[in-house]
Protein backbone atom coordinates (compact mmCIF):
# COMPACT_ATOMS: atom_id res chain seq x y z
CA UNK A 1 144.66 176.86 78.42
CA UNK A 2 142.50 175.18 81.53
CA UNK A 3 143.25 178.66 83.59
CA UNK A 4 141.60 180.88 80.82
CA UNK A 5 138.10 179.71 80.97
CA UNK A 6 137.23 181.80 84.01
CA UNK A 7 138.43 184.46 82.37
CA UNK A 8 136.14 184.06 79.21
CA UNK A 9 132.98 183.08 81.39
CA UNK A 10 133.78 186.26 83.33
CA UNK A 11 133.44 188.20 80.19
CA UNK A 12 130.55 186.35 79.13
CA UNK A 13 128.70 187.42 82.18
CA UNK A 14 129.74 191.02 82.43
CA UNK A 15 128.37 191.77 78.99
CA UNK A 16 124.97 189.77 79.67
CA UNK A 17 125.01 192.02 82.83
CA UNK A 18 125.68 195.25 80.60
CA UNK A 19 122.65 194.03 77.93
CA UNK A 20 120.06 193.03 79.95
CA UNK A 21 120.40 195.71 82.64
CA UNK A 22 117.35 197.90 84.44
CA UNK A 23 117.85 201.14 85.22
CA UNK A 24 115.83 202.46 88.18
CA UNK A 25 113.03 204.77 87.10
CA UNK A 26 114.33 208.37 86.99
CA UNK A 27 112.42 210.92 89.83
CA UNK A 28 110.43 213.53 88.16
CA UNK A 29 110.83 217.20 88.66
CA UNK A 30 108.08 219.20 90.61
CA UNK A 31 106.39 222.19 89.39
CA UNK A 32 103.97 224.35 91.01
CA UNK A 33 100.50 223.50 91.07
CA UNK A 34 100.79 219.86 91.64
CA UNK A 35 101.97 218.86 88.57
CA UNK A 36 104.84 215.98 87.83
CA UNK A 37 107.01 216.16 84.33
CA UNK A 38 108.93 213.12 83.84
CA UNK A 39 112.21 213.24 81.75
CA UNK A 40 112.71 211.24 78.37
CA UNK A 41 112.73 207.70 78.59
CA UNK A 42 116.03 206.78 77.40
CA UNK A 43 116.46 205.81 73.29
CA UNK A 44 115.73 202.16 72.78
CA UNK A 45 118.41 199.83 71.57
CA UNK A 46 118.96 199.79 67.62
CA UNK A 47 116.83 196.68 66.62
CA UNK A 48 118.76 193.77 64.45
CA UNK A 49 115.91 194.00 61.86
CA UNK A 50 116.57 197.80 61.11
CA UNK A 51 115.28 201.19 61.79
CA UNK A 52 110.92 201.28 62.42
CA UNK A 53 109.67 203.30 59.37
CA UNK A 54 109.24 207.37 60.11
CA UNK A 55 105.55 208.22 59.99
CA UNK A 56 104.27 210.89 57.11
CA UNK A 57 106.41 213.64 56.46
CA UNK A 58 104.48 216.91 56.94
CA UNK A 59 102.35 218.41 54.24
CA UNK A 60 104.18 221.15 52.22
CA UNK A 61 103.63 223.27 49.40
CA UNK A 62 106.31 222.10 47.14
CA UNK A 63 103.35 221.10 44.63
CA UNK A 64 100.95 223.25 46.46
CA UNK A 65 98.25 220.36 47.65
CA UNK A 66 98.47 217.79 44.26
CA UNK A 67 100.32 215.42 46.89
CA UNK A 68 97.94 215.97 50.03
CA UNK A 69 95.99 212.57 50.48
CA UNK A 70 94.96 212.67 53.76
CA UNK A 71 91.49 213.73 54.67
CA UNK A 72 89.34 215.30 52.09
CA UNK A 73 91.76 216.76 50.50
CA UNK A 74 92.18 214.05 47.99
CA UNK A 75 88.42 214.87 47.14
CA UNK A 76 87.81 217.47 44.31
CA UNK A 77 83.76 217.91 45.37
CA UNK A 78 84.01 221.13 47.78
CA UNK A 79 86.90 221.71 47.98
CA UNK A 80 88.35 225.83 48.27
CA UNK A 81 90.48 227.67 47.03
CA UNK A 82 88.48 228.52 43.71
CA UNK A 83 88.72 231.19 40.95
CA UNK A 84 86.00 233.89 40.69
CA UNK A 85 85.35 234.74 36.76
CA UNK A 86 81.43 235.66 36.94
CA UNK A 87 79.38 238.43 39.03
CA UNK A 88 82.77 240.68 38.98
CA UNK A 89 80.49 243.25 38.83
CA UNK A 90 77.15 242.16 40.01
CA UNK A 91 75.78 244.43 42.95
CA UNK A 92 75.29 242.51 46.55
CA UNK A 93 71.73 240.52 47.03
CA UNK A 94 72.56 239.38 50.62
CA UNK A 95 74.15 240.94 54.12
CA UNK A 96 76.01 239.70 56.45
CA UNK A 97 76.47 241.85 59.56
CA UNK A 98 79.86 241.15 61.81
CA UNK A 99 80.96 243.13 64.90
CA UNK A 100 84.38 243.11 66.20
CA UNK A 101 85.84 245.27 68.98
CA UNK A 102 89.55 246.84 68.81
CA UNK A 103 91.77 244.31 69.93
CA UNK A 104 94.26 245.29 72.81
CA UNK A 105 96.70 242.18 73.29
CA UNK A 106 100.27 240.55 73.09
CA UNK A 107 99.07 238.22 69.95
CA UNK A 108 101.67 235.24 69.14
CA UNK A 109 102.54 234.83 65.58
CA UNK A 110 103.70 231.15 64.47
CA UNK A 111 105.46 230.41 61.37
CA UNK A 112 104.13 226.41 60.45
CA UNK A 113 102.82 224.39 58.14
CA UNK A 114 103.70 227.01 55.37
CA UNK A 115 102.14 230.03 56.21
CA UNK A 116 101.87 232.09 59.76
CA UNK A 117 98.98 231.80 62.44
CA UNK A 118 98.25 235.04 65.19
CA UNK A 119 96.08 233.17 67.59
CA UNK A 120 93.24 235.37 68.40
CA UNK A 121 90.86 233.01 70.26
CA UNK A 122 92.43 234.25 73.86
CA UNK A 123 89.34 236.42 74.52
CA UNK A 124 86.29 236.82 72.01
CA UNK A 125 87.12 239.53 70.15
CA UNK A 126 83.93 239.35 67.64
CA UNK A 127 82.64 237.67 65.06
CA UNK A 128 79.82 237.20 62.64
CA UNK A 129 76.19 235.58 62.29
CA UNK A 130 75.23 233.58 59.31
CA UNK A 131 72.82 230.75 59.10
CA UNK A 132 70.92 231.92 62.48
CA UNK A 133 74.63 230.73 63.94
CA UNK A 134 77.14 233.33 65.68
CA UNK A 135 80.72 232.30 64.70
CA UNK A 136 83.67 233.69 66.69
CA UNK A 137 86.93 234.97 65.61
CA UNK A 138 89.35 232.45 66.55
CA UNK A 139 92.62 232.76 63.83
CA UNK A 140 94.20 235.02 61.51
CA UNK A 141 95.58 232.88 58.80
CA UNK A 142 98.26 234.55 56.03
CA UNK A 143 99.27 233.24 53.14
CA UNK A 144 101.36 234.31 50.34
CA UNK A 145 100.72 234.11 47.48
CA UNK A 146 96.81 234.60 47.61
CA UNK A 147 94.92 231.51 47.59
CA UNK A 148 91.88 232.65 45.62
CA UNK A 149 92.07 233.73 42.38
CA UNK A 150 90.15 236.97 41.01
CA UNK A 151 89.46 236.55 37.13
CA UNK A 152 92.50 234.49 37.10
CA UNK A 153 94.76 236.98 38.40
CA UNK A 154 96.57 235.82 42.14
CA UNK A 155 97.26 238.63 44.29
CA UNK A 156 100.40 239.03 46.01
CA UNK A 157 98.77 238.10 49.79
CA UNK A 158 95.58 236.68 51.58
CA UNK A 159 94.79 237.26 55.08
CA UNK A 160 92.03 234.55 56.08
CA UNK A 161 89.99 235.92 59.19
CA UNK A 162 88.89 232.28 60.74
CA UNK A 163 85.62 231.70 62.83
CA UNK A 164 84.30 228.70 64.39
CA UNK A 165 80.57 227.97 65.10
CA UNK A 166 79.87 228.15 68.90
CA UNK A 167 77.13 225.47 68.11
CA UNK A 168 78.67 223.21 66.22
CA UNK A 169 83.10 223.75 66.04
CA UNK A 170 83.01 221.48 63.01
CA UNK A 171 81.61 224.29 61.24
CA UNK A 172 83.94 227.34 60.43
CA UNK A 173 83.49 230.54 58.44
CA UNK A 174 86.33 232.74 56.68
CA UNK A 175 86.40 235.70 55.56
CA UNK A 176 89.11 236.28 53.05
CA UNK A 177 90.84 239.44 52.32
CA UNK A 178 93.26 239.59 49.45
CA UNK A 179 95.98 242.19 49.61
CA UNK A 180 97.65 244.19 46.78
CA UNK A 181 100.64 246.28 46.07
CA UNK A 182 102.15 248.15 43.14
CA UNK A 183 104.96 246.01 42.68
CA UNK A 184 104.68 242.04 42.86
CA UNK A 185 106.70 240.82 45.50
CA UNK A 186 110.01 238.03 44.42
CA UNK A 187 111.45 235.22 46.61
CA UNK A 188 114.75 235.86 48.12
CA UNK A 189 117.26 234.43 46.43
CA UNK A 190 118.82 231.55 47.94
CA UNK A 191 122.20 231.43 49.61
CA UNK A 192 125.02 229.96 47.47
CA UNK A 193 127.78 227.26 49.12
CA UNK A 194 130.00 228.90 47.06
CA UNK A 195 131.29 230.64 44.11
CA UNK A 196 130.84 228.49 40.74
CA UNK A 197 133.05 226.13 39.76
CA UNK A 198 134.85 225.75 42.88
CA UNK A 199 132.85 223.69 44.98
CA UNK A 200 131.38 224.03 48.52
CA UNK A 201 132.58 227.21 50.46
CA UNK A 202 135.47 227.23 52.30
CA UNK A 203 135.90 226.00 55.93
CA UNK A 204 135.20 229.13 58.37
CA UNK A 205 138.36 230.62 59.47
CA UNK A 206 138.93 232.33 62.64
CA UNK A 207 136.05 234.07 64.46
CA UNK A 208 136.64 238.09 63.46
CA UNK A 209 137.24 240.96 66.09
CA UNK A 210 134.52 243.49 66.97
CA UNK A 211 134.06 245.26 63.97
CA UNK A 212 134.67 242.70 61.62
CA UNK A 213 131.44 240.75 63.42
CA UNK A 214 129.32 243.54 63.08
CA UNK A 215 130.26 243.90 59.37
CA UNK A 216 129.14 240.10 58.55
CA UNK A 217 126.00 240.32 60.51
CA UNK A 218 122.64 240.12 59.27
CA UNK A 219 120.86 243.95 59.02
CA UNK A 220 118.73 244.60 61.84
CA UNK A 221 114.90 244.56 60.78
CA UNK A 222 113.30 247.89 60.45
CA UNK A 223 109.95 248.13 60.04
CA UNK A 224 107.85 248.68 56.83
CA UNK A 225 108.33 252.60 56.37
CA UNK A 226 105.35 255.17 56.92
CA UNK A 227 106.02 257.49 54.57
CA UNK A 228 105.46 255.01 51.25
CA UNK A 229 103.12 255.21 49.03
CA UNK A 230 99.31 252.81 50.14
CA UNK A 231 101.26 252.45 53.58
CA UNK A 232 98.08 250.76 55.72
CA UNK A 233 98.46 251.42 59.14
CA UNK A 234 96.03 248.91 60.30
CA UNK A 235 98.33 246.25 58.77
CA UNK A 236 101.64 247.75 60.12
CA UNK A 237 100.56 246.59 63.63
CA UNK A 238 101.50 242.47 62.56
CA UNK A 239 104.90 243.85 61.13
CA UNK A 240 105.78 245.82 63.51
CA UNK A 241 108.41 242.96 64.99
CA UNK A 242 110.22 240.82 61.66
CA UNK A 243 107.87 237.99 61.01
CA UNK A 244 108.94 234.25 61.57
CA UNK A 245 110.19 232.86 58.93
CA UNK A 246 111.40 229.14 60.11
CA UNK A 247 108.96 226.39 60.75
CA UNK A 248 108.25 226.97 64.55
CA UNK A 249 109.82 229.97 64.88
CA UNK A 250 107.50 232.77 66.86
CA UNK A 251 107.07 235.88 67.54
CA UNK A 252 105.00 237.96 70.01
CA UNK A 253 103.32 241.57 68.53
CA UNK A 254 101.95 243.79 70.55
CA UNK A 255 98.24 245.40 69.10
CA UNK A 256 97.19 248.14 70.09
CA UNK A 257 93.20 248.79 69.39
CA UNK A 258 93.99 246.69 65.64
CA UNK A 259 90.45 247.75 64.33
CA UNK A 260 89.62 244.53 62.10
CA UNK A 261 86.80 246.39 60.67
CA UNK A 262 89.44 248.23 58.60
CA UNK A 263 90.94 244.96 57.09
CA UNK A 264 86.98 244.29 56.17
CA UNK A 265 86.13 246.92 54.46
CA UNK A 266 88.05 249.98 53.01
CA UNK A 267 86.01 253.24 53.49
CA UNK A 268 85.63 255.11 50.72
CA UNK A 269 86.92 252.76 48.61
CA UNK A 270 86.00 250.75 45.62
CA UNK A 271 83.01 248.36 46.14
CA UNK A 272 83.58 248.89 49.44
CA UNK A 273 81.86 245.42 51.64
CA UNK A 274 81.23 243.34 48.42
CA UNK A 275 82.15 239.63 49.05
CA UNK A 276 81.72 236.55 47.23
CA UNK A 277 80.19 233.63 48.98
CA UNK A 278 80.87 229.92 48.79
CA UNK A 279 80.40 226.44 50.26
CA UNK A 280 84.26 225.02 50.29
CA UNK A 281 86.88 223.57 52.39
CA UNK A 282 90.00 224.96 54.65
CA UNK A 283 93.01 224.93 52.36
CA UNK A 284 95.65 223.07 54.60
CA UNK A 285 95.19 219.27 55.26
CA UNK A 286 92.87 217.62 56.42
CA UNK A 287 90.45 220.00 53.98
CA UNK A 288 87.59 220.07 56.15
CA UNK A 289 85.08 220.69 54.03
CA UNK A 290 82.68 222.55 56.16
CA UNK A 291 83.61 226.30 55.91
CA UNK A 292 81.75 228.85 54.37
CA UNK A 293 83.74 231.33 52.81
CA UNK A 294 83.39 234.95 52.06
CA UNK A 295 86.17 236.36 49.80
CA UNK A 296 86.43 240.22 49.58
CA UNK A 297 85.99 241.34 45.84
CA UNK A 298 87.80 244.28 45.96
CA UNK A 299 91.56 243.47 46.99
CA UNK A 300 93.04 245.43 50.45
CA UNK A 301 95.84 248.13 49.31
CA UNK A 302 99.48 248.21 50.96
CA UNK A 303 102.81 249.31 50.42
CA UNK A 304 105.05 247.65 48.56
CA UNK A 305 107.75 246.94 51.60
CA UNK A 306 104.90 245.96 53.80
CA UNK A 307 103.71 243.02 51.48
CA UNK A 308 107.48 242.79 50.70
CA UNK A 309 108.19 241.58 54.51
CA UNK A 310 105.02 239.30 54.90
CA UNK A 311 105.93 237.44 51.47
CA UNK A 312 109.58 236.87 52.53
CA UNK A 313 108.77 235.20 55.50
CA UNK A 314 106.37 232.90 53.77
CA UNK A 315 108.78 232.46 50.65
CA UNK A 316 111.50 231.35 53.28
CA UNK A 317 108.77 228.92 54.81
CA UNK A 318 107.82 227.14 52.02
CA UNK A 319 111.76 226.77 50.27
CA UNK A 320 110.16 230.04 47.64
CA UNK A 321 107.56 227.51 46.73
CA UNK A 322 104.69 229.86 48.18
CA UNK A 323 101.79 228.58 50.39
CA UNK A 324 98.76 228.80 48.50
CA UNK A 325 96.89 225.50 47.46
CA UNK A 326 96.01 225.09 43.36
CA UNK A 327 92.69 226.04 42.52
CA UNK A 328 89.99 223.86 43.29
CA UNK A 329 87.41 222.91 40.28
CA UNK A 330 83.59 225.14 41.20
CA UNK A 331 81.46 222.14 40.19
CA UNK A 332 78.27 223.91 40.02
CA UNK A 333 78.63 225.27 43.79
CA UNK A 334 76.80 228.85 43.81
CA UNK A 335 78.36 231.66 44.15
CA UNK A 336 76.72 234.67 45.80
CA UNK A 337 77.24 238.31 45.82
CA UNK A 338 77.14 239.82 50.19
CA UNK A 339 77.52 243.01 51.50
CA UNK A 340 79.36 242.69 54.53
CA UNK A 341 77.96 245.27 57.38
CA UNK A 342 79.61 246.33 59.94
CA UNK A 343 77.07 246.57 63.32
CA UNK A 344 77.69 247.78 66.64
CA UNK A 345 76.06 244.91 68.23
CA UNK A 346 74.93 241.41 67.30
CA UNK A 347 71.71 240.01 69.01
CA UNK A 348 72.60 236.29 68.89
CA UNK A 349 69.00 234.13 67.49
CA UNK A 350 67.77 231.60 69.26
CA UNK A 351 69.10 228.03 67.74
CA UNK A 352 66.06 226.34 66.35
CA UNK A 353 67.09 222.99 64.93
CA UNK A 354 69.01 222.83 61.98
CA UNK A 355 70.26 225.93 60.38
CA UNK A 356 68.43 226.14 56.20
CA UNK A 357 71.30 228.34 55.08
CA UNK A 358 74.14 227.20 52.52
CA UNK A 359 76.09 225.58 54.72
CA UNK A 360 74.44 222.03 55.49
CA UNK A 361 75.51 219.72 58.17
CA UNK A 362 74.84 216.27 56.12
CA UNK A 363 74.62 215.03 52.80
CA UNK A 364 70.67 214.94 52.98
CA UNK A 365 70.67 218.52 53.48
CA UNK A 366 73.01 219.11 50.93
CA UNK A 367 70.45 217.30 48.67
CA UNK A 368 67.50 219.39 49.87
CA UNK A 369 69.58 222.09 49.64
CA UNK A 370 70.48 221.89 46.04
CA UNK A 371 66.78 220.93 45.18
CA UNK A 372 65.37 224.17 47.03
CA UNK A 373 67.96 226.48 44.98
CA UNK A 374 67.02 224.82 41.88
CA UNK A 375 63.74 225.21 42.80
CA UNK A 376 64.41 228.95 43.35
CA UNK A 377 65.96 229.01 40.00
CA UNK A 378 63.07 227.67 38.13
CA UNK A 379 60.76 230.21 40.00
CA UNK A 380 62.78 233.16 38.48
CA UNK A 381 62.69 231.79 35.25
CA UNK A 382 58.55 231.31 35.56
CA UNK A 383 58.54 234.97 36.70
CA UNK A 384 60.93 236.10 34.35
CA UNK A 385 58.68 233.89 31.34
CA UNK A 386 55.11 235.09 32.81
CA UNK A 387 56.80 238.86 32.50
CA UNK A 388 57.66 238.37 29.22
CA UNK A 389 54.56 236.89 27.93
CA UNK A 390 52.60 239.49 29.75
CA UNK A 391 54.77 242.24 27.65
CA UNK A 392 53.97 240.55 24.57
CA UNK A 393 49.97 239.89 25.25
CA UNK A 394 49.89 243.93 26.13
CA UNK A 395 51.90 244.83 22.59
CA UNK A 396 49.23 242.85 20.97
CA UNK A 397 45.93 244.86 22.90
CA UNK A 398 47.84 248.33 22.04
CA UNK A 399 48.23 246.64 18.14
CA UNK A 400 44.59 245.70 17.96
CA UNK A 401 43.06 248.98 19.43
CA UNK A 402 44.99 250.38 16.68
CA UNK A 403 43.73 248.42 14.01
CA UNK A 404 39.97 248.97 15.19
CA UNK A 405 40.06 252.86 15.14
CA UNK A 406 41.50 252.52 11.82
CA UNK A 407 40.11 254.56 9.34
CA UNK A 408 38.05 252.93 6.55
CA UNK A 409 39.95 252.71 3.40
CA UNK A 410 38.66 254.93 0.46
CA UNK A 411 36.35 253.73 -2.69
CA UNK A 412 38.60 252.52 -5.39
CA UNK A 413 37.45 254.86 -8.84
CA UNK A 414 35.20 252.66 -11.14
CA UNK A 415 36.97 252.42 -14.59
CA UNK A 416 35.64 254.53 -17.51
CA UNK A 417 33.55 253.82 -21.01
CA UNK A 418 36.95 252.67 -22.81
CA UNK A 419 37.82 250.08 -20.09
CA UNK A 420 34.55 248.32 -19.94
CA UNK A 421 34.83 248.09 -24.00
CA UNK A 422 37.78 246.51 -24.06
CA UNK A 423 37.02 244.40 -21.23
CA UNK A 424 33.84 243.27 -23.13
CA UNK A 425 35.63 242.41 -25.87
CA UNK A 426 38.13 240.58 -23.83
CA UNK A 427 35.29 238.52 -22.58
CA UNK A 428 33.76 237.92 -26.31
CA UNK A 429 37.12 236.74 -27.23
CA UNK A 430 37.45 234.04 -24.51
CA UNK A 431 33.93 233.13 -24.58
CA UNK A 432 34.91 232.14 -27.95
CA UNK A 433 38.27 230.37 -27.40
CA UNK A 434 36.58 228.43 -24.89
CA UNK A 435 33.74 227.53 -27.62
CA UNK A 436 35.87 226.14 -30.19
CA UNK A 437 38.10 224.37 -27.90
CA UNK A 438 35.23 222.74 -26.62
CA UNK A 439 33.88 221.60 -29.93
CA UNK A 440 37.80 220.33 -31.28
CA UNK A 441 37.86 218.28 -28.31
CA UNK A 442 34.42 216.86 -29.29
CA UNK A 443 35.48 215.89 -32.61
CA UNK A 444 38.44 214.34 -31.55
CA UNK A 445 36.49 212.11 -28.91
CA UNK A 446 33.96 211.10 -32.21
CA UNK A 447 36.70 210.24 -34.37
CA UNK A 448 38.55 208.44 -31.73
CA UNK A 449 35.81 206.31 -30.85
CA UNK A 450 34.27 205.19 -34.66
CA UNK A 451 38.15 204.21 -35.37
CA UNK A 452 37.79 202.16 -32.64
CA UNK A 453 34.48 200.24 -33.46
CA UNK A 454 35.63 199.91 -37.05
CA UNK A 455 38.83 198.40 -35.92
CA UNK A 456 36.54 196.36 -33.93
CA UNK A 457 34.04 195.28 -36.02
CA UNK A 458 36.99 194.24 -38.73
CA UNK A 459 38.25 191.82 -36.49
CA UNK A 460 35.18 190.28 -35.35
CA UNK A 461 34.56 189.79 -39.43
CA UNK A 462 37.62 188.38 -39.98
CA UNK A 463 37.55 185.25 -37.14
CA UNK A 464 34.15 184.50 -38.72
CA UNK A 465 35.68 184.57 -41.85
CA UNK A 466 38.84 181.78 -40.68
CA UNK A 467 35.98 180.16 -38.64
CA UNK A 468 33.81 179.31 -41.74
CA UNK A 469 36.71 177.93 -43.83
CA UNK A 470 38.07 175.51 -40.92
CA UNK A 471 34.35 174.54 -41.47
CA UNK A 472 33.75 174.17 -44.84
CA UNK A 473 37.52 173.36 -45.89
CA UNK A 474 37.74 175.61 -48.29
CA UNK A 475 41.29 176.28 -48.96
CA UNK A 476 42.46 179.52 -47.52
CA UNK A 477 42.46 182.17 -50.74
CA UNK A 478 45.93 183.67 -51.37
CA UNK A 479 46.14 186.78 -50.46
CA UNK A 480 45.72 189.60 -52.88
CA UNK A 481 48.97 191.37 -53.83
CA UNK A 482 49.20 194.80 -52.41
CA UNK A 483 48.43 197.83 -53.73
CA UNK A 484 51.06 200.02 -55.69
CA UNK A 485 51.61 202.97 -53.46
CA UNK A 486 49.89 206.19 -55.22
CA UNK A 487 51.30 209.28 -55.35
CA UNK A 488 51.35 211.21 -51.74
CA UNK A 489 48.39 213.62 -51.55
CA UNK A 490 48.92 216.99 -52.10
């Protein structure tokens, strides 16, 4: 029993040894250029109290945005996407000129966050000028389905053309271009873990020979075929390799003078350049909202396996949820009609303070913003009123330069012998009426007032009368019996 406590101290020891030992540092690996990469740090110990909490998951489009709370995107202001149901088919009052030269590059293509990114800001490629502020092409953005909605209808796909402000990067601009195909594109259906009723799938079994792995493989992609009907050629460049389709998957396409011009506008077609124009908010957490957005009215036409292979990928990305964000309330934001032009050059303006377009930098120019376009508003309606009025006051010269070169009216006939003796004797006979009326009311005043003075004078007779026998005491004589009624008069 005595010999055994070494033992256990030994034991003791050895594990406080094990538990509280340092590792020396491990030596990081060299790389060209000077630079040092140190490997991971080894995982801590589990702690007695439990796991630390995981941070937020990333934002998805399960419920497409009703659960994003970080950011603005909780806000419900100015906020994008948004659905267009007025000026449909109201003709452009504004331009916008952009200029963007063929781009020539191995473009990466990154499927995250729901919907896949082509970096384009390797090289400036183009861009736009709004506001007296150039912006520069920076992403492509797609989505599927489209984000913005055109008289409540969603189109199969958006491409979002992003540009930053070289003054200010806070401050983006996109140009949205909505794509459309014959037939509406479905998820893919999922993959089943095994037939119904019998539970999960079977454990694999032996790996198969040579031909029986090249029966169970996956198809190889082809791309989107030429000879269908709206094939666009311009968008067959991004397809061209099978897009990503797992979150951080990528892929590398190469373009070959991709003419963005041609994703802009459609030659030839209908209301070709015609954009609407808002003040909103990126779409993806955290919902900047300081982007101005210009969203082609006209949708861009494809073929059917073309938007097919785009809208798998993003269908497989977002679980066949689709990664476009619910639609955004307007809340009196205007929305303008532009005519996007297409210009060999842009001359950049010189920056003079703060730009006075619609796209303010702080809430005070918001506020003078908003006052100067209702201002604008109320001046139309004064034009439109002093227009009117001046319509009406010239109706009424034309109306009274009629009346005075009127011609006179004509004499009336004077009426003949017959007439004027009957009207005579019309006369006589009211003359006469009037007459007699006149004297019956006289008589009736006369008799009126002597029944009054008799009545009267009767009573005044009759208190002398009770007055002179309270005097003299003369017994009051009885009254005389009345009169026998006579016969009524005839």
């Amino acid at each position: 029993m005595v010999a055994a406590w070494p033992v256990l101290a030994l034991l003791l020891a050895i594990t406080e040894a094990e538990a509280l030992e340092v590792r020396a540092p491990a030596k990081p690996t060299a790389y060209p250029g000077g630079i040092y990469i140190f490997p991971p740090a080894p995982a801590p110990a589990p702690s007695p109290f439990g796991a630390a909490p995981a941070g937020p998951p990333p934002p998805s489009y399960k419920k497409h945005g009703s659960d994003w709370f970080m950011g603005a995107c909780r806000s419900r202001m100015r906020q994008s996407p948004i659905n267009f149901e007025r000026l449909i088919g109201s003709p452009p009052t504004q331009y916008l000129d952009y200029s963007y030269q063929p781009i020539s590059a191995a473009v990466p293509i990154k499927a995250g966050g729901g919907m896949l990114v082509a970096d384009l800001g390797q090289q400036e490629w183009g861009g736009t000028i709004f506001g007296g502020q150039p912006y520069i092409l920076q992403t492509l953005l797609i989505h599927g389905p489209a984000e913005h909605l055109m008289n409540n209808y969603r189109n199969p796909l958006e491409l979002q053309l992003v540009h930053r402000s070289m003054k200010n990067p806070a401050q983006q601009l996109v140009i949205a271009i909505p794509i459309w195909c014959a037939e509406q594109p479905k998820p893919p259906a999922k993959p089943k873990l095994g037939a119904p009723g019998l539970g999960p799938a079977p454990a694999p079994g032996p790996a198969p020979g040579p031909a029986g792995a090249a029966g169970a493989a996956a198809p190889p992609y082809v791309p989107p075929s030429p000879n269908q009907i709206d094939f666009n050629p311009v968008l067959q460049q991004l397809l061209m390799v099978e897009p990503p389709s797992s979150n951080g998957a990528s892929i590398t396409v190469n373009l070959n003078a991709w003419d963005v011009p041609k994703l802009i506008e459609t030659p030839g077609g209908a209301d070709p350049g015609a954009y609407f124009s808002y003040a909103g908010s990126m779409t993806s957490p955290p919902c900047l909202d300081s982007t101005m957005w210009f969203v082609r009215r006209s949708a861009l036409v494809a073929s059917n396996q073309q938007v097919q292979a785009l809208a798998d990928a993003l269908y497989k990305l977002t679980d066949n949820a689709g990664s476009y964000r619910n639609i955004m309330p307007t809340n009196r934001r205007i929305v303008e009609v532009y005519k996007l032009r297409y210009q060999p050059m842009l001359a950049s303006p010189v920056f003079r303070g703060l730009p006075w377009g619609n796209n303010p930098r702080t809430d005070s120019e918001m506020e003078a913003n908003n006052l100067a376009e209702m201002a604008r508003d109320k001046s139309k309606h004064t034009a439109y009123y002093i227009e009117d009025f001046a319509r009406r006051m010239k109706n009424g010269d034309e109306a009274f330069a009629k009346a005075l070169y009127k011609p006179p009216p004509e004499a009336p006939l004077g009426p003949s012998e017959v007439d004027r003796q009957i009207e005579y004797r019309r006369s006589v006979s009211r003359v006469r009426d009037a007459i007699f009326g006149a004297a019956r009311g006289a008589q009736r005043i006369v008799d009126q007032a002597f029944r009054g003075q008799a009545i009267y004078v009767y009573k005044e007779v009759e208190g002398l009368h009770k007055e002179a026998r309270r005097l003299y005491g003369a017994p009051a004589p009885a009254p005389a019996p009345a009169p026998a009624p006579g016969p009524a008069p005839a």
